[in-house]
C-alpha atoms as a PDB file:
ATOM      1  CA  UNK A   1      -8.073   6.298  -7.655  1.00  0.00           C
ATOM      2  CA  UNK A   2      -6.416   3.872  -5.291  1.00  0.00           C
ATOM      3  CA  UNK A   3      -3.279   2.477  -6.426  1.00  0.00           C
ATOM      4  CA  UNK A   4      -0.197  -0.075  -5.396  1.00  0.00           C
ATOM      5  CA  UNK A   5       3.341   0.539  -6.366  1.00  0.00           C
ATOM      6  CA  UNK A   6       5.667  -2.834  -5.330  1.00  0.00           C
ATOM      7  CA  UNK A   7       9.700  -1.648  -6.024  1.00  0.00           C
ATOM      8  CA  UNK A   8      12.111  -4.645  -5.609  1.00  0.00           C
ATOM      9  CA  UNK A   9      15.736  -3.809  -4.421  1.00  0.00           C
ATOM     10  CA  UNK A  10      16.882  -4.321  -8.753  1.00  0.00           C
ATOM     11  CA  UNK A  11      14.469  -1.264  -8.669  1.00  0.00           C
ATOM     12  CA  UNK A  12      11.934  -3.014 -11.041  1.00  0.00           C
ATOM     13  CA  UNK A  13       8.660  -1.421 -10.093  1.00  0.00           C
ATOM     14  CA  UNK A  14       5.083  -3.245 -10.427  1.00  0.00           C
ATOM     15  CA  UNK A  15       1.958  -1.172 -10.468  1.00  0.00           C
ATOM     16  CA  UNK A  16      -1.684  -1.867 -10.424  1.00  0.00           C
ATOM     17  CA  UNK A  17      -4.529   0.233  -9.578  1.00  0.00           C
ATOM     18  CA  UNK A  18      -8.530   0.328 -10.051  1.00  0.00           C
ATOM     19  CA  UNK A  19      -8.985   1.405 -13.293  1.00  0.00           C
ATOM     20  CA  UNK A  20     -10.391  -0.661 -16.027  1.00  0.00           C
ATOM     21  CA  UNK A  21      -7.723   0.588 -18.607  1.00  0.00           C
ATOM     22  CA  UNK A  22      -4.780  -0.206 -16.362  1.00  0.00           C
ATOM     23  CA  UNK A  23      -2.763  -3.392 -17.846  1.00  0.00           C
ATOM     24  CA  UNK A  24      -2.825  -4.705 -13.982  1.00  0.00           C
ATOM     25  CA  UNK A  25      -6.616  -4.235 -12.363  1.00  0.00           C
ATOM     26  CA  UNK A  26      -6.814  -4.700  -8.565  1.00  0.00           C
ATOM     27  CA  UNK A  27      -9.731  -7.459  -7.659  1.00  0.00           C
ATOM     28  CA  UNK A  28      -9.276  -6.887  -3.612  1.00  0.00           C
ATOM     29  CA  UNK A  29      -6.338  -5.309  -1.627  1.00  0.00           C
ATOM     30  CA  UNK A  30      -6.685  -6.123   2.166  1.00  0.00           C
ATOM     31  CA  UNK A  31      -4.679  -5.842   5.010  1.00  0.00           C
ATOM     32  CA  UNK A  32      -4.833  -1.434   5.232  1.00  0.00           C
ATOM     33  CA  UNK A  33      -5.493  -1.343   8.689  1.00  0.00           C
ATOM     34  CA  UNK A  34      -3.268  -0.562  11.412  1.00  0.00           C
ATOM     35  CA  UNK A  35      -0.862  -2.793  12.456  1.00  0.00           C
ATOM     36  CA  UNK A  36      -1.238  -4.236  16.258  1.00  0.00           C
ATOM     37  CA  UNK A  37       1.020  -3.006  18.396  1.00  0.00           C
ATOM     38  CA  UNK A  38       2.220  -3.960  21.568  1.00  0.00           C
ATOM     39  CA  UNK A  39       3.444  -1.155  24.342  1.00  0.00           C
ATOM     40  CA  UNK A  40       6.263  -2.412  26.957  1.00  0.00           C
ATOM     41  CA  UNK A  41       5.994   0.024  29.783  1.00  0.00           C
ATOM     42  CA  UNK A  42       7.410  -0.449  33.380  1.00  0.00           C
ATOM     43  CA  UNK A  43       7.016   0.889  36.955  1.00  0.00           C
ATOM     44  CA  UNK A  44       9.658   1.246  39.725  1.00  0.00           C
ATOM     45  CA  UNK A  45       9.346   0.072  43.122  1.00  0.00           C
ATOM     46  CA  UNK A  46       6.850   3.170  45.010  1.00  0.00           C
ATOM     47  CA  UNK A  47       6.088   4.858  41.193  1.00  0.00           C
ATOM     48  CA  UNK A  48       2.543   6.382  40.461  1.00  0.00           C
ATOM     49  CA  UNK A  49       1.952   5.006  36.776  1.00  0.00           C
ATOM     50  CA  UNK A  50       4.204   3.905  34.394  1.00  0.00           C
ATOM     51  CA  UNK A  51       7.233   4.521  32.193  1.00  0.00           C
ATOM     52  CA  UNK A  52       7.391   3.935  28.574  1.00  0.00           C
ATOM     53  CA  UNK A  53       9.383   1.682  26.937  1.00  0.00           C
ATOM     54  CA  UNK A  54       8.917   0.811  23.417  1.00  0.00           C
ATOM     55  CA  UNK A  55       6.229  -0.244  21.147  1.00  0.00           C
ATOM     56  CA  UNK A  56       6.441  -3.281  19.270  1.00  0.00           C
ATOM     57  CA  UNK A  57       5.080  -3.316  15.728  1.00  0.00           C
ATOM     58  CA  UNK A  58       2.888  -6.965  14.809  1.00  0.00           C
ATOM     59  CA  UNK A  59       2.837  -8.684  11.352  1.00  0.00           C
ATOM     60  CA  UNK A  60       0.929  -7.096   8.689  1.00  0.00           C
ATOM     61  CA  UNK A  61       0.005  -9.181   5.768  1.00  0.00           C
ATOM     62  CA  UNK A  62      -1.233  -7.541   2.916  1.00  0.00           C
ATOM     63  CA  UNK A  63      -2.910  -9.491   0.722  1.00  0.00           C
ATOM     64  CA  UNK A  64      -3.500  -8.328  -3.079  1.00  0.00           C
ATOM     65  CA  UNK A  65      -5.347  -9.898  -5.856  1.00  0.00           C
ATOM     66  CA  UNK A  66      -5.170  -8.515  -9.503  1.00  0.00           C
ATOM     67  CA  UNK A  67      -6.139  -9.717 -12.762  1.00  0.00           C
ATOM     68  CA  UNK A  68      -4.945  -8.794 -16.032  1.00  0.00           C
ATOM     69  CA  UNK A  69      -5.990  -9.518 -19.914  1.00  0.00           C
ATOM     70  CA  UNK A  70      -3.417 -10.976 -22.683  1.00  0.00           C
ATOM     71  CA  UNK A  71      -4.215 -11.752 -26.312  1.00  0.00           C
ATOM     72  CA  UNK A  72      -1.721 -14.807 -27.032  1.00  0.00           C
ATOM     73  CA  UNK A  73       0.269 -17.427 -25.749  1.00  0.00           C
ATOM     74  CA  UNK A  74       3.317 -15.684 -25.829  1.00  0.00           C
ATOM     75  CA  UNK A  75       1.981 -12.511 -23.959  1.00  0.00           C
ATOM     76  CA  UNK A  76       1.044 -14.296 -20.778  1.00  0.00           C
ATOM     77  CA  UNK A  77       4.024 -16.078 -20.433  1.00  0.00           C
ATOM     78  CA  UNK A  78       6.182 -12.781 -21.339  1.00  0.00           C
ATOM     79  CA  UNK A  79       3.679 -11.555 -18.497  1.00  0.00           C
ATOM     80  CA  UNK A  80       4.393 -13.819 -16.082  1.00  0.00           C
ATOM     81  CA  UNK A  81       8.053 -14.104 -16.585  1.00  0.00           C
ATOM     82  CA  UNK A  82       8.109 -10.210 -15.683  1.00  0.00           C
ATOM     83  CA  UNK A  83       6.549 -10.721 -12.893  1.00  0.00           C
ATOM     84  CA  UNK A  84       8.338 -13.330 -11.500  1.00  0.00           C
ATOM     85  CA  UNK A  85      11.475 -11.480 -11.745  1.00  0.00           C
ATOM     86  CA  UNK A  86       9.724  -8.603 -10.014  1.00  0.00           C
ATOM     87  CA  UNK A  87       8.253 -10.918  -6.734  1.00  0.00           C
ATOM     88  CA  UNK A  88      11.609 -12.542  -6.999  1.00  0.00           C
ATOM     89  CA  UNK A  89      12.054 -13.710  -3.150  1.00  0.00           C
ATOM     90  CA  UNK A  90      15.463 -14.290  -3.139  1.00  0.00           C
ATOM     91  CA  UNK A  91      16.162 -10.092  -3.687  1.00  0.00           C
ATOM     92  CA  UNK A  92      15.083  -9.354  -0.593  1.00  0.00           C
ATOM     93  CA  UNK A  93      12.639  -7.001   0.793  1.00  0.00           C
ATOM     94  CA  UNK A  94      11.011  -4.085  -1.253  1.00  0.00           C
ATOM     95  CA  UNK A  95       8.794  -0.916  -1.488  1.00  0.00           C
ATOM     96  CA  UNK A  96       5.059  -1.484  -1.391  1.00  0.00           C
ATOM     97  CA  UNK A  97       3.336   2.247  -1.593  1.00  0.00           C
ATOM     98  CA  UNK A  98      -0.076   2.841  -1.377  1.00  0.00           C
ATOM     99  CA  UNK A  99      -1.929   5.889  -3.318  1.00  0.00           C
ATOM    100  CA  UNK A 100      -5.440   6.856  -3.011  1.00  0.00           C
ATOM    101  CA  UNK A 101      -6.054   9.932  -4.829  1.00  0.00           C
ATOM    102  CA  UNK A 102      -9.582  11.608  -5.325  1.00  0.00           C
ATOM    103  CA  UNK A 103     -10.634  10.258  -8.839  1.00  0.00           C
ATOM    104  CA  UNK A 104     -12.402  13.873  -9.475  1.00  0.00           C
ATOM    105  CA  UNK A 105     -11.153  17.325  -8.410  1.00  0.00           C
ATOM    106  CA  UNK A 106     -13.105  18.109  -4.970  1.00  0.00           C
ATOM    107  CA  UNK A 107     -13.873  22.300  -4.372  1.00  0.00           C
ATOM    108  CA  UNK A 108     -12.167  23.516  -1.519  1.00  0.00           C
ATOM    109  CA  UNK A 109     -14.314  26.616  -1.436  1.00  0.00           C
ATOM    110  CA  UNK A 110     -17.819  27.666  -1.803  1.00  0.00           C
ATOM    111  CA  UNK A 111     -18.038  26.613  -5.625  1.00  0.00           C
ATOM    112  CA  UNK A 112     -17.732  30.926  -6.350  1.00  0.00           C
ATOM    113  CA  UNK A 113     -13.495  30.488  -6.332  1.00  0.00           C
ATOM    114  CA  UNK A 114     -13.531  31.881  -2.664  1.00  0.00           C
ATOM    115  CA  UNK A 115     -11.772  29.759  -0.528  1.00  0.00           C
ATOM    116  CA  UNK A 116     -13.176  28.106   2.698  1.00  0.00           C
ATOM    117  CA  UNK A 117     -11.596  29.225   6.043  1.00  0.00           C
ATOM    118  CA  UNK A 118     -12.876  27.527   9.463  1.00  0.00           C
ATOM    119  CA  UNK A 119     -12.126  29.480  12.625  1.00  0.00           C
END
């Protein structure tokens, strides 16, 4: 099951995943592709090829819509209050970590309990 943890620097933690019983359900989460990167290389005067420099790492946005359910008034706005101290801006950066576990148990053998082995 595919999940998103978000940990601000207060260490408040947001998570929201796939599953329909989770209090924070994930509509789309984009942006899991590599980022672009740039490679600065050079070459001296008489050089066959070229020496690396660096890489340099491009903006990555990640965009993530959820949707949750409330049953009063008070609820959403307890809610949203939590996570507006949680996206706070003004702490600074944070932790986003990405989880996609199998959501059955896969067989890593031949189904008998032997285990697989490629050569």
């Amino acid at each position: 099951m595919e999940r998103i943890k978000f940990i601000n620097s207060k260490n408040q933690i947001f998570t929201a995943s796939y599953d329909e019983n989770a209090r924070f359900i994930i509509n789309s989460l984009g942006g899991l592709r590599a980022a672009d990167i740039q490679i600065v290389q050079s070459s001296g005067y008489l050089q066959h090829g070229a020496t690396y420099g660096r890489s340099l790492y491009g903006v990555r946005p990640i965009p993530i819509q959820f949707y949750y359910s409330y049953s009063s008034t008070a609820e959403f706005y307890k809610t949203m209050d939590g996570l507006q101290r949680v996206f706070n801006p003004m702490l600074g950066e944070g932790v986003l970590i990405y989880e996609n576990e199998p959501s059955q148990p896969h067989d890593k053998g031949y189904g008998d309990g032997t285990a697989g082995h490629c050569l």
